[in-house]
Protein backbone atom coordinates (compact mmCIF):
# COMPACT_ATOMS: atom_id res chain seq x y z
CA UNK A 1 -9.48 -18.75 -3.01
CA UNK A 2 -13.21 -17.64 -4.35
CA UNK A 3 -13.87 -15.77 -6.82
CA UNK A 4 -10.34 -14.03 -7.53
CA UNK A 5 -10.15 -13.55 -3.92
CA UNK A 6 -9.18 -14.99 -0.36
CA UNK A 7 -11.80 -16.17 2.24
CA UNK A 8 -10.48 -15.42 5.58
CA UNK A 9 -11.66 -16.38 8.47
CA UNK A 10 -12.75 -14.31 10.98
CA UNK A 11 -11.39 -16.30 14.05
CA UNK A 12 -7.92 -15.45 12.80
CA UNK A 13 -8.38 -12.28 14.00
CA UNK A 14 -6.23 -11.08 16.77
CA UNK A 15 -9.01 -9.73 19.29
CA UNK A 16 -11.93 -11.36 17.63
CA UNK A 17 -13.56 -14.00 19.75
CA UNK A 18 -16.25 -16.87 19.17
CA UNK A 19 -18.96 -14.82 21.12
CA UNK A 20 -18.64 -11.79 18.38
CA UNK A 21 -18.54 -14.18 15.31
CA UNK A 22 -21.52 -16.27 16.04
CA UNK A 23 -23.23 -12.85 16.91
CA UNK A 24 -22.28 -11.14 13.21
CA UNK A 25 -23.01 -15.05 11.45
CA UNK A 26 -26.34 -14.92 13.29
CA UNK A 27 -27.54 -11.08 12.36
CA UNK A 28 -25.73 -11.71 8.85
CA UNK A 29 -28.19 -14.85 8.32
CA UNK A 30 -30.98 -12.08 7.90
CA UNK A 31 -29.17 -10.84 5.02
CA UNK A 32 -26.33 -9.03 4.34
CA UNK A 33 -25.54 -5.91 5.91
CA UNK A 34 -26.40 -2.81 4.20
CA UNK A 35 -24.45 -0.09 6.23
CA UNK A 36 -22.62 0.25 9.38
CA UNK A 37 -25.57 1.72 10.78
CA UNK A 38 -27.27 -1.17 9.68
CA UNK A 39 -24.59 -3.61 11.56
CA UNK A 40 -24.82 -2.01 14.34
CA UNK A 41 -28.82 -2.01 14.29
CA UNK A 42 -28.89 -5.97 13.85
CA UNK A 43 -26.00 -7.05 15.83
CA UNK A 44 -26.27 -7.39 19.88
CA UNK A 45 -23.68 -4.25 21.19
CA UNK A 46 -23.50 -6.29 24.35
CA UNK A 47 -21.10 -8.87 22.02
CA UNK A 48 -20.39 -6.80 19.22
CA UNK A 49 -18.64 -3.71 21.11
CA UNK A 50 -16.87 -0.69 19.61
CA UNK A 51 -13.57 -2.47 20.29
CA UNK A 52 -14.50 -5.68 18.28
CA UNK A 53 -16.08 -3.17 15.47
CA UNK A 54 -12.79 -0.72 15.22
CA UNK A 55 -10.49 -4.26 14.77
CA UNK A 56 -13.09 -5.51 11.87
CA UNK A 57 -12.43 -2.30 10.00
CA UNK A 58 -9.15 -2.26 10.30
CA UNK A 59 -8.63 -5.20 9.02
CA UNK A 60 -10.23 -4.48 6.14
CA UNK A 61 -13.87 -6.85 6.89
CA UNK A 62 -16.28 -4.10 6.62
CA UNK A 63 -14.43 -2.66 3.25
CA UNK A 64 -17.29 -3.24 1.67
CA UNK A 65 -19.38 -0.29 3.56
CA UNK A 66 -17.68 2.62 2.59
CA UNK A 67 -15.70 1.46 -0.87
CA UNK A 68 -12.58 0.48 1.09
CA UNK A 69 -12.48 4.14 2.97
CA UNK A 70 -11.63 2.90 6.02
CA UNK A 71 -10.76 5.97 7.74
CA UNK A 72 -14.42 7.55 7.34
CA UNK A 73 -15.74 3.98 9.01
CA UNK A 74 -13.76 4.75 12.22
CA UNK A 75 -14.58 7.67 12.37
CA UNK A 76 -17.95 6.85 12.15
CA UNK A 77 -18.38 4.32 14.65
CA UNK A 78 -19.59 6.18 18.06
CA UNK A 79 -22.17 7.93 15.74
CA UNK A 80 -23.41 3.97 13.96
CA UNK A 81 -23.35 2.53 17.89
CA UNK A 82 -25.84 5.42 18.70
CA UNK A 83 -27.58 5.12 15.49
CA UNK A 84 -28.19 1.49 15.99
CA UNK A 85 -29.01 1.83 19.88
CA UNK A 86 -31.89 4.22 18.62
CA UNK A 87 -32.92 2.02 15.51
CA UNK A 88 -33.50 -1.03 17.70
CA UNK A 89 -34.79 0.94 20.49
CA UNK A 90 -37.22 2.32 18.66
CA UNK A 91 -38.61 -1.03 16.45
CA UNK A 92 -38.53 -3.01 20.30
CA UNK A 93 -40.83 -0.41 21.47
CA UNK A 94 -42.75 -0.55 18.07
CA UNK A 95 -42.86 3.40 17.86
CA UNK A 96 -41.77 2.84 14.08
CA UNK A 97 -45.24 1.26 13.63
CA UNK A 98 -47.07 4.24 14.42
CA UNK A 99 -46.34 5.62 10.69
CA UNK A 100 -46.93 2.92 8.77
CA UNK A 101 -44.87 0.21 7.34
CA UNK A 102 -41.90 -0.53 9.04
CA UNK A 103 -39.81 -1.78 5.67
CA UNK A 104 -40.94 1.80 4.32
CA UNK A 105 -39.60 3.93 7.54
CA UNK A 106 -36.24 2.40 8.02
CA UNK A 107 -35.33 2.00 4.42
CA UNK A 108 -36.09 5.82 4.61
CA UNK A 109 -33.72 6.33 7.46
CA UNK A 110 -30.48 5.56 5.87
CA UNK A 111 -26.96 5.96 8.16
CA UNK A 112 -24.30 8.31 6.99
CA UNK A 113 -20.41 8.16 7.14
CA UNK A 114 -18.57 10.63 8.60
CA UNK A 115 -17.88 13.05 5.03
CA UNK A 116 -15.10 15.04 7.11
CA UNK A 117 -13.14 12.08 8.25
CA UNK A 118 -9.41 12.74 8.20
CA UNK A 119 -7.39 10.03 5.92
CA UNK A 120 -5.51 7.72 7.54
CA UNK A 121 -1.56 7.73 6.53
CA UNK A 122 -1.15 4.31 4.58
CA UNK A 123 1.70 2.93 6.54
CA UNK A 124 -0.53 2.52 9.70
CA UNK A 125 -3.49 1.03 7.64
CA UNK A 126 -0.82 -1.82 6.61
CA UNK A 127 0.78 -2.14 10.13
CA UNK A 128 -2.83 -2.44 11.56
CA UNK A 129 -3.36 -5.42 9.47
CA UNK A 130 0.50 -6.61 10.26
CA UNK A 131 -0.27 -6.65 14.00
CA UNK A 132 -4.03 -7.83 13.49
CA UNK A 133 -3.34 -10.86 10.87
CA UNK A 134 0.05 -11.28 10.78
CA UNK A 135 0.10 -10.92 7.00
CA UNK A 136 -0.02 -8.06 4.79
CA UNK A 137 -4.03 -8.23 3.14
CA UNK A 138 -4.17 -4.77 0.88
CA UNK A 139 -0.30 -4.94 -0.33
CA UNK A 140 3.16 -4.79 0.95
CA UNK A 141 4.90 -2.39 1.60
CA UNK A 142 7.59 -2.74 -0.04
CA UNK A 143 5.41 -3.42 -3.22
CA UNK A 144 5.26 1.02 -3.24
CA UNK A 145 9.24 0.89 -3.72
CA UNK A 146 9.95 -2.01 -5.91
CA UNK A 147 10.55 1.20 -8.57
CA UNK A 148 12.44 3.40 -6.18
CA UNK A 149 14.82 0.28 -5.19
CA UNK A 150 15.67 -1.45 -8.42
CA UNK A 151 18.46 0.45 -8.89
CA UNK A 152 20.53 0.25 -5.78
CA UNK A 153 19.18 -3.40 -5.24
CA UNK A 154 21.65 -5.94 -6.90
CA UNK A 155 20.18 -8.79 -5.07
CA UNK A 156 16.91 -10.29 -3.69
CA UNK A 157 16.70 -12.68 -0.36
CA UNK A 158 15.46 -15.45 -2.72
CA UNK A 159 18.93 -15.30 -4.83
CA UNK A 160 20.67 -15.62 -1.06
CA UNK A 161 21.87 -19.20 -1.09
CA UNK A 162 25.43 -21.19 -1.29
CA UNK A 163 26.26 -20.00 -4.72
CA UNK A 164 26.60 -16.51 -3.16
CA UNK A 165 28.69 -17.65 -0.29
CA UNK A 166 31.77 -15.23 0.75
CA UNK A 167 30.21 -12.70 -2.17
CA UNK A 168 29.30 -9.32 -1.60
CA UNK A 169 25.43 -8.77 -2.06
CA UNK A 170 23.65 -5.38 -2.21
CA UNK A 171 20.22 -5.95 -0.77
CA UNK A 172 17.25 -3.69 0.51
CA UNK A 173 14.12 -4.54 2.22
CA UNK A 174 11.92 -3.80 5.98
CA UNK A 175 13.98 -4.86 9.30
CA UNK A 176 10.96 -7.60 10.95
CA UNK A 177 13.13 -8.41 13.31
CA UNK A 178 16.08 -6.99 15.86
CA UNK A 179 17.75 -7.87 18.59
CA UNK A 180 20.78 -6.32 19.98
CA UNK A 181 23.38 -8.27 21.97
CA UNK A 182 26.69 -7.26 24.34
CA UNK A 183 29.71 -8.88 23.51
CA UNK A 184 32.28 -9.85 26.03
CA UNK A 185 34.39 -6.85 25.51
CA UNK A 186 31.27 -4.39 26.39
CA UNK A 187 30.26 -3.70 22.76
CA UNK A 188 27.09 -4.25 21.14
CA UNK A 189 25.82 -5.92 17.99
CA UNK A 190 22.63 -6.81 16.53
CA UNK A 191 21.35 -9.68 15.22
CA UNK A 192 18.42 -8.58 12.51
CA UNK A 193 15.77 -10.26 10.26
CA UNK A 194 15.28 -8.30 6.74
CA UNK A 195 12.28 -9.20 4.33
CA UNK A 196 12.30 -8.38 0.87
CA UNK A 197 9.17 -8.92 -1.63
CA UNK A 198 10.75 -12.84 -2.02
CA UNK A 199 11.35 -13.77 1.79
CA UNK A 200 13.91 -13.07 4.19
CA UNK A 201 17.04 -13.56 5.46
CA UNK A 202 18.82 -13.29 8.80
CA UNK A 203 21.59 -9.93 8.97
CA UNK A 204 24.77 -9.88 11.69
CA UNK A 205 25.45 -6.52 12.57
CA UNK A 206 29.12 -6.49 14.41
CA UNK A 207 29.96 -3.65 16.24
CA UNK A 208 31.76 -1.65 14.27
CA UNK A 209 28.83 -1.74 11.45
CA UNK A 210 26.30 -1.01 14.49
CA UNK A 211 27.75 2.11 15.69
CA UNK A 212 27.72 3.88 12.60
CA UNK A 213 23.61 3.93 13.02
CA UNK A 214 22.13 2.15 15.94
CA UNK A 215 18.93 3.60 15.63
CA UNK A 216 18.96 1.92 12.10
CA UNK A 217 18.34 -1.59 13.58
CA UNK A 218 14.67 -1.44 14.38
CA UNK A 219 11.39 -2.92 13.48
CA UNK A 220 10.30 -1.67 10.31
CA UNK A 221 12.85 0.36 9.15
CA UNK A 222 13.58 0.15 5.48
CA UNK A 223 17.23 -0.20 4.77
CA UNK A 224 19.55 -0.94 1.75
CA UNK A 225 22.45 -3.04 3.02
CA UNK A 226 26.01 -4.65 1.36
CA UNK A 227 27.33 -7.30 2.96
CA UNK A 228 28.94 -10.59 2.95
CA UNK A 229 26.82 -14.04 2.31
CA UNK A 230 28.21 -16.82 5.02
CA UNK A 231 26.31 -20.25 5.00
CA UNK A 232 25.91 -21.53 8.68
CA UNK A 233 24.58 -24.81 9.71
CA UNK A 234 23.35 -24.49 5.31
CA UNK A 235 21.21 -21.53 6.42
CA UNK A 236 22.62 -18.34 4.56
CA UNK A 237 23.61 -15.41 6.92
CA UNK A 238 24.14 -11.81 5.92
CA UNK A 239 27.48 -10.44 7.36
CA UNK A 240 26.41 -6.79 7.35
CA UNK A 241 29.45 -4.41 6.30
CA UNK A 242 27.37 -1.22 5.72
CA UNK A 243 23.57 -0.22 5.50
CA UNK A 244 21.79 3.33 5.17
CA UNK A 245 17.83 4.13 5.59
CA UNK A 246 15.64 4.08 2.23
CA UNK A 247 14.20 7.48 2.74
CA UNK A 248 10.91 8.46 1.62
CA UNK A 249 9.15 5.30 2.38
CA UNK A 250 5.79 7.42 4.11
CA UNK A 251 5.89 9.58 0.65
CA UNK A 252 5.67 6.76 -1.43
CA UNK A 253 3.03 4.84 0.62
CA UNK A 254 0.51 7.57 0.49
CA UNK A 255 1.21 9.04 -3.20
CA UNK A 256 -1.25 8.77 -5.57
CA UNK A 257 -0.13 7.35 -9.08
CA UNK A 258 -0.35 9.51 -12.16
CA UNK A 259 -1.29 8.27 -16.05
CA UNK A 260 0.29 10.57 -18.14
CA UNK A 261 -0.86 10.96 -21.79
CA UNK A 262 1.63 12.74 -23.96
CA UNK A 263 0.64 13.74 -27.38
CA UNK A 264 3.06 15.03 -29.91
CA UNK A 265 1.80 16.05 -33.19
CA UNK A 266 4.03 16.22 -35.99
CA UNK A 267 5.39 19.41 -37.82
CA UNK A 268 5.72 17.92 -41.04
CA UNK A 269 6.95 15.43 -44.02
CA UNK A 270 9.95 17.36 -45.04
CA UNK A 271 13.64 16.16 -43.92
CA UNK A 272 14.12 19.21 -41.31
CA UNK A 273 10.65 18.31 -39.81
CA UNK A 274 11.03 14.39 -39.55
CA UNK A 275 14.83 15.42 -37.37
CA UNK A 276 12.96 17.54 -35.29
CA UNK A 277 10.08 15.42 -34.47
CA UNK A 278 12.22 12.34 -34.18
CA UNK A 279 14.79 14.71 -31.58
CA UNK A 280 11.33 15.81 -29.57
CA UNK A 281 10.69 11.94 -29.44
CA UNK A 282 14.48 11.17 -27.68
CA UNK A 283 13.66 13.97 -25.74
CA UNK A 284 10.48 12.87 -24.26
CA UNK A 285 11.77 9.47 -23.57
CA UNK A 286 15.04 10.95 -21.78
CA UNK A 287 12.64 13.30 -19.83
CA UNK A 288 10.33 10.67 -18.38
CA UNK A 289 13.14 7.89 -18.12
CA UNK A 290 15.22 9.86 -15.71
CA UNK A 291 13.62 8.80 -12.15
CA UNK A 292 12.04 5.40 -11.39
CA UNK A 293 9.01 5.65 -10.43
CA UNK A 294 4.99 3.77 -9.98
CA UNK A 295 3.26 6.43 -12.38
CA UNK A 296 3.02 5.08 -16.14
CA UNK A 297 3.26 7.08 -19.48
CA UNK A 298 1.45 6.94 -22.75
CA UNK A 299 3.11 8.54 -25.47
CA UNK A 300 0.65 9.05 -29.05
CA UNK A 301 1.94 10.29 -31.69
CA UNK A 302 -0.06 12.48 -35.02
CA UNK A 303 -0.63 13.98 -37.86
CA UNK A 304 -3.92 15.18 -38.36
CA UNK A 305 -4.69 11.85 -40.36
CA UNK A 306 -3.67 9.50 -37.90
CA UNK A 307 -2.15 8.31 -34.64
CA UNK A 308 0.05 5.79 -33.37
CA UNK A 309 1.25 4.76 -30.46
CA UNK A 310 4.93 5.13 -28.78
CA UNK A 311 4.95 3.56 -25.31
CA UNK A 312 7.11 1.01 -25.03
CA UNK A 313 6.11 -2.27 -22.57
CA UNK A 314 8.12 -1.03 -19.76
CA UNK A 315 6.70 2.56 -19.26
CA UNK A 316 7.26 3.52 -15.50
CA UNK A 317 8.08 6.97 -14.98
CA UNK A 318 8.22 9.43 -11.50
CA UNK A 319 5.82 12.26 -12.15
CA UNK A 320 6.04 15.74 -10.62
CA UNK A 321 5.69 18.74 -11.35
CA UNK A 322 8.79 19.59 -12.35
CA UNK A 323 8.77 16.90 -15.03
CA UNK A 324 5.00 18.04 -16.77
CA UNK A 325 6.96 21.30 -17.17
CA UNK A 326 9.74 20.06 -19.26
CA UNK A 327 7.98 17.80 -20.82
CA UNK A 328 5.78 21.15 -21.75
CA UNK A 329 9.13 22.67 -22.62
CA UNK A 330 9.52 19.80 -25.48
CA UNK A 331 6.32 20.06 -27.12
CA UNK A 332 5.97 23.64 -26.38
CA UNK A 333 2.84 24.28 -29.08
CA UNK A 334 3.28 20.70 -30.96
CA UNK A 335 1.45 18.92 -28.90
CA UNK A 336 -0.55 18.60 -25.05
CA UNK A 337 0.03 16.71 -22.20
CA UNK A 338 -2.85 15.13 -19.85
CA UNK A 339 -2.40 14.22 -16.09
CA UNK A 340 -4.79 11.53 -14.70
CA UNK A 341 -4.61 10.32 -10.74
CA UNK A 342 -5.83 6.36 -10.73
CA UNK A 343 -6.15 3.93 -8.26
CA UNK A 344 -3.73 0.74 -8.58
């Protein structure tokens, strides 16, 4: 750890040699890099290729170039090779001198990112750094359904121990591992690793659970399972009775997440008034209570003289559409509602 953050070193990465690192370390020395255009200006193509550059971005080592916009980096790299080919090209042969100082001239020439660059779907940006690090750097997946899975989940792998044994769990989480076997009679089973957000736990998938939905039981599927908790050998085993596929996990990966700001001003200080504002207020709360969600809520209420907030600690909500408009429907002209996008 450093400064609320992980050092990680660059030999760990799958692909990344010694003869690239001690390249980047020795260009780096002369300060730090400005640009990809600039990397690839100061660092020797001849050890620093397009394949060593494409696994540093995806990985998440140049975020830091294009404010984590990884997708406009790749797509930017055949134009930064040829951009630093023709910086380096040009100070070897000392054409750059010809107009004066050579500090003034390149700062001048500044390397652009691709603006057009298509975004990359976020599931593949995490599996990049699965296959490149073997950890999860940005987030985990299933960190974008914790909402979405709390209530189906009953259990986590980190509860699975011998106080559960011969109990019927309810658990959900990413298949890491699968491997199917034939049984002496001809069938087949599968033997499965699942990994929640607390660890993981091994899954036996008899036959007559399998063939329900074999194409279930593969790497990285996200699945919600019950089954039976059997210690072996003091290791805890799931005996799976029946599982099903979390579906939407690519629409929750690339969503953006929504602040909404609800303001309801009141109608009045009379009896009626107070019942109808307080009615508005249940109403609210049902509305944006009814789906789990990652988007958060804000609810202010006011008079005119003052305002007070409403939101309770735990204010997760699901925001679409559909919900602004009844929420709309429940202030109607009483008060406004305000829709931002953030970054979490």
């Amino acid at each position: 750890m450093e400064n609320s953050g992980i050092r990680f070193g660059l030999l760990a990465i799958k692909g990344i040699g010694e003869g690239p690192i001690q390249e980047i370390l020795r260009a780096r020395s002369e300060g730090p890099f400005t640009s990809l255009g600039d990397f690839c200006t100061r660092v020797d193509q001849r050890s620093v290729g397009k394949g060593a550059i494409e696994t540093l971005i995806k990985v998440g080592a140049m975020d830091c170039l294009a404010d984590g916009h990884r997708h406009r980096l790749l797509s930017s790299v055949e134009s930064a090779l040829k951009f630093g080919k023709s910086e380096r090209s040009a100070k070897e042969s000392g054409l750059m001198s010809l107009f004066g100082d050579m500090e003034e001239i390149s700062n001048a020439i500044e390397f652009q990112l691709a603006s057009n660059a298509k975004e990359i779907p976020r599931q593949d940006l995490l599996s990049w750094e699965k296959e490149l690090l073997g950890l999860y750097i940005s987030k985990h997946p299933l960190a974008y359904l914790i909402e979405a899975l709390k209530d189906r989940v009953k259990h986590t792998t980190a509860q699975i121990g011998e106080e559960l044994a011969k109990q019927k769990v309810t658990l959900g989480g990413m298949i890491t591992e699968a491997r199917r076997i034939t049984t002496k009679k001809g069938d087949t089973m599968c033997v499965a690793r699942l990994e929640d957000m607390h660890g993981s736990v091994n899954v036996t998938v008899f036959p007559r659970a399998y063939e329900q939905n074999p194409e279930l039981w593969a790497e990285n599927k996200v699945i919600i399972l019950v089954g039976e908790v059997q210690m072996r050998n003091d290791e805890p085993t799931i005996l799976c009775d029946k599982a099903e596929e979390f579906k939407g996990l690519e629409e929750e990966l690339n969503r953006k997440q929504h602040d909404i700001w609800i303001t309801l001003k009141l109608s009045g200080n009379d009896d009626l008034s107070i019942s109808n504002d307080m009615m508005r207020v249940q109403d609210i709360y049902s509305c944006v209570r009814s789906q789990a969600g990652r988007d958060h809520y804000y609810l202010l209420v006011e008079n005119g003289e003052w305002k007070a907030h409403l939101t309770p600690s735990n204010n997760t909500m699901h925001y679409t559409p559909e919900i602004r408009a009844k929420l709309a429907g429940i202030l109607k002209d009483m008060g406004e509602i305000k829709v931002d996008v953030v970054e979490r």
